[in-house]
Protein backbone atom coordinates (compact mmCIF):
# COMPACT_ATOMS: atom_id res chain seq x y z
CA UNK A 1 -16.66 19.13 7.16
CA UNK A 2 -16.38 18.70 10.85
CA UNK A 3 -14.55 16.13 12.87
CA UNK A 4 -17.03 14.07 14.24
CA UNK A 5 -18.08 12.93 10.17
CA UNK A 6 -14.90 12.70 9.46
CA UNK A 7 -14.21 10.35 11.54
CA UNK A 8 -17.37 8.56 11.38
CA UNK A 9 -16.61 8.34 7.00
CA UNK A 10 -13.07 7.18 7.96
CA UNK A 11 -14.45 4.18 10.14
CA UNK A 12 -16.88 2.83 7.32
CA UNK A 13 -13.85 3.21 4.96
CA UNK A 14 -11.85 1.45 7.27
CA UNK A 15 -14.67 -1.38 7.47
CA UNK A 16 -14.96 -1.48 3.20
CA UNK A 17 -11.07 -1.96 3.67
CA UNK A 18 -10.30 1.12 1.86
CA UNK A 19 -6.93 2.51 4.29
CA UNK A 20 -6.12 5.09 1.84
CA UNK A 21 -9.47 7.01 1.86
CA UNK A 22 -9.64 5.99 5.79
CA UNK A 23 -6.44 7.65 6.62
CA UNK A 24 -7.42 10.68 4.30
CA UNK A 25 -10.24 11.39 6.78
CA UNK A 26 -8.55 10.91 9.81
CA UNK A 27 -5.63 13.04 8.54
CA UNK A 28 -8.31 15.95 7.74
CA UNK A 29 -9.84 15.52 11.05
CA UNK A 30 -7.06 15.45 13.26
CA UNK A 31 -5.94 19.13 11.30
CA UNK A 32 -9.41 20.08 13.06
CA UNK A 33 -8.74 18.40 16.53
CA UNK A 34 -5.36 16.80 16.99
CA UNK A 35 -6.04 16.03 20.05
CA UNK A 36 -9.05 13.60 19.03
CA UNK A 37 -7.56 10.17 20.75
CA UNK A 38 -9.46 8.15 19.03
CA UNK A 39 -8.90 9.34 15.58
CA UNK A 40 -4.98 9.16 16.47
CA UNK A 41 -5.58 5.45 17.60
CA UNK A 42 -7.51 5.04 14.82
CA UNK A 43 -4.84 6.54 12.50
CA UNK A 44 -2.09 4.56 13.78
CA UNK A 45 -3.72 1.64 13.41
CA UNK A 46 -4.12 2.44 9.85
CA UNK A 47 -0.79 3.59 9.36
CA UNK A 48 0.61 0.26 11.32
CA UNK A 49 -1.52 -1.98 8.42
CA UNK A 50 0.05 0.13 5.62
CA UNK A 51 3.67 -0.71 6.98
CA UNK A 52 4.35 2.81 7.77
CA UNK A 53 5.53 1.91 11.27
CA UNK A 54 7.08 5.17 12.49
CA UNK A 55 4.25 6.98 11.87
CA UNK A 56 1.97 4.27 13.47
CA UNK A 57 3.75 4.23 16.44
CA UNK A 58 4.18 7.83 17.25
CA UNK A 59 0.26 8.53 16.36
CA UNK A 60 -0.14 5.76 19.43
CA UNK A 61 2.43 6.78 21.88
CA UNK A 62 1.01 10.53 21.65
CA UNK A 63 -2.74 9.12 22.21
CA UNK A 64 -1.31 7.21 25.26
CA UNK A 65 0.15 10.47 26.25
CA UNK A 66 -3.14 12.43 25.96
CA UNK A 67 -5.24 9.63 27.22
CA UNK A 68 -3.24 7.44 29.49
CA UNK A 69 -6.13 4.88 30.54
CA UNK A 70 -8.01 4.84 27.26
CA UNK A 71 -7.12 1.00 26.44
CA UNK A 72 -8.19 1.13 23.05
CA UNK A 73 -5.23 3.65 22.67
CA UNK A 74 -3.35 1.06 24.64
CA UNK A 75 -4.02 -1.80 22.60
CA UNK A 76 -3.79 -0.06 19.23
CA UNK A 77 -0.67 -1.59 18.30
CA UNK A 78 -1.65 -5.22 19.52
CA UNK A 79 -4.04 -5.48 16.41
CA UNK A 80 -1.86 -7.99 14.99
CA UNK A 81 0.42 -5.60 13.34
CA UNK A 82 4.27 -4.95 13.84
CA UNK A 83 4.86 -1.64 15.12
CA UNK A 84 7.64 0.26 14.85
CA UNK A 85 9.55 -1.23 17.91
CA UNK A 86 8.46 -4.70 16.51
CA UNK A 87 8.93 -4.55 12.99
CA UNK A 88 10.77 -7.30 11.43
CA UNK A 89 14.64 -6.63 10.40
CA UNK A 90 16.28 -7.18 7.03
CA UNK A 91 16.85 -10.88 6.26
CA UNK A 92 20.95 -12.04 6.57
């Protein structure tokens, strides 16, 4: 398969709410182009909704690296979902 229906499969998945096939797709696309900015941004978002916050963030912070004024890559993390600098500590 190529990247472009990859990603395009991984953004209907994402819309049925199905993460786990979404992030399948995006995973097998970005082994074609890891450089693909969107799919990282789409990725981390993923990975950020899963709870996998590490991940998440460093998928974001290296599509803000590639793509410094793409907002979407910006605003990734602002979905409404900890990230890994946010995520809430252990309760006392």
């Amino acid at each position: 398969e190529n990247a472009g229906a990859l990603a395009g499969r991984a953004q209907v998945m994402m819309r049925r709410g199905d993460l786990a096939a979404a992030q399948n797709d995006l995973d097998a696309g970005l082994k074609l182009q890891p450089q693909n900015v969107s799919m990282l941004t789409a990725r981390g978002q993923i990975l950020a909704r899963r709870g996998q916050f590490d991940a998440a963030l460093a998928d974001l912070d290296k599509a803000t690296q590639l793509a410094p004024d793409d907002i979407a890559a910006q605003i990734g993390p602002a979905e409404g979902k900890p990230t890994a600098r946010e995520k809430p500590h252990a309760e006392i």
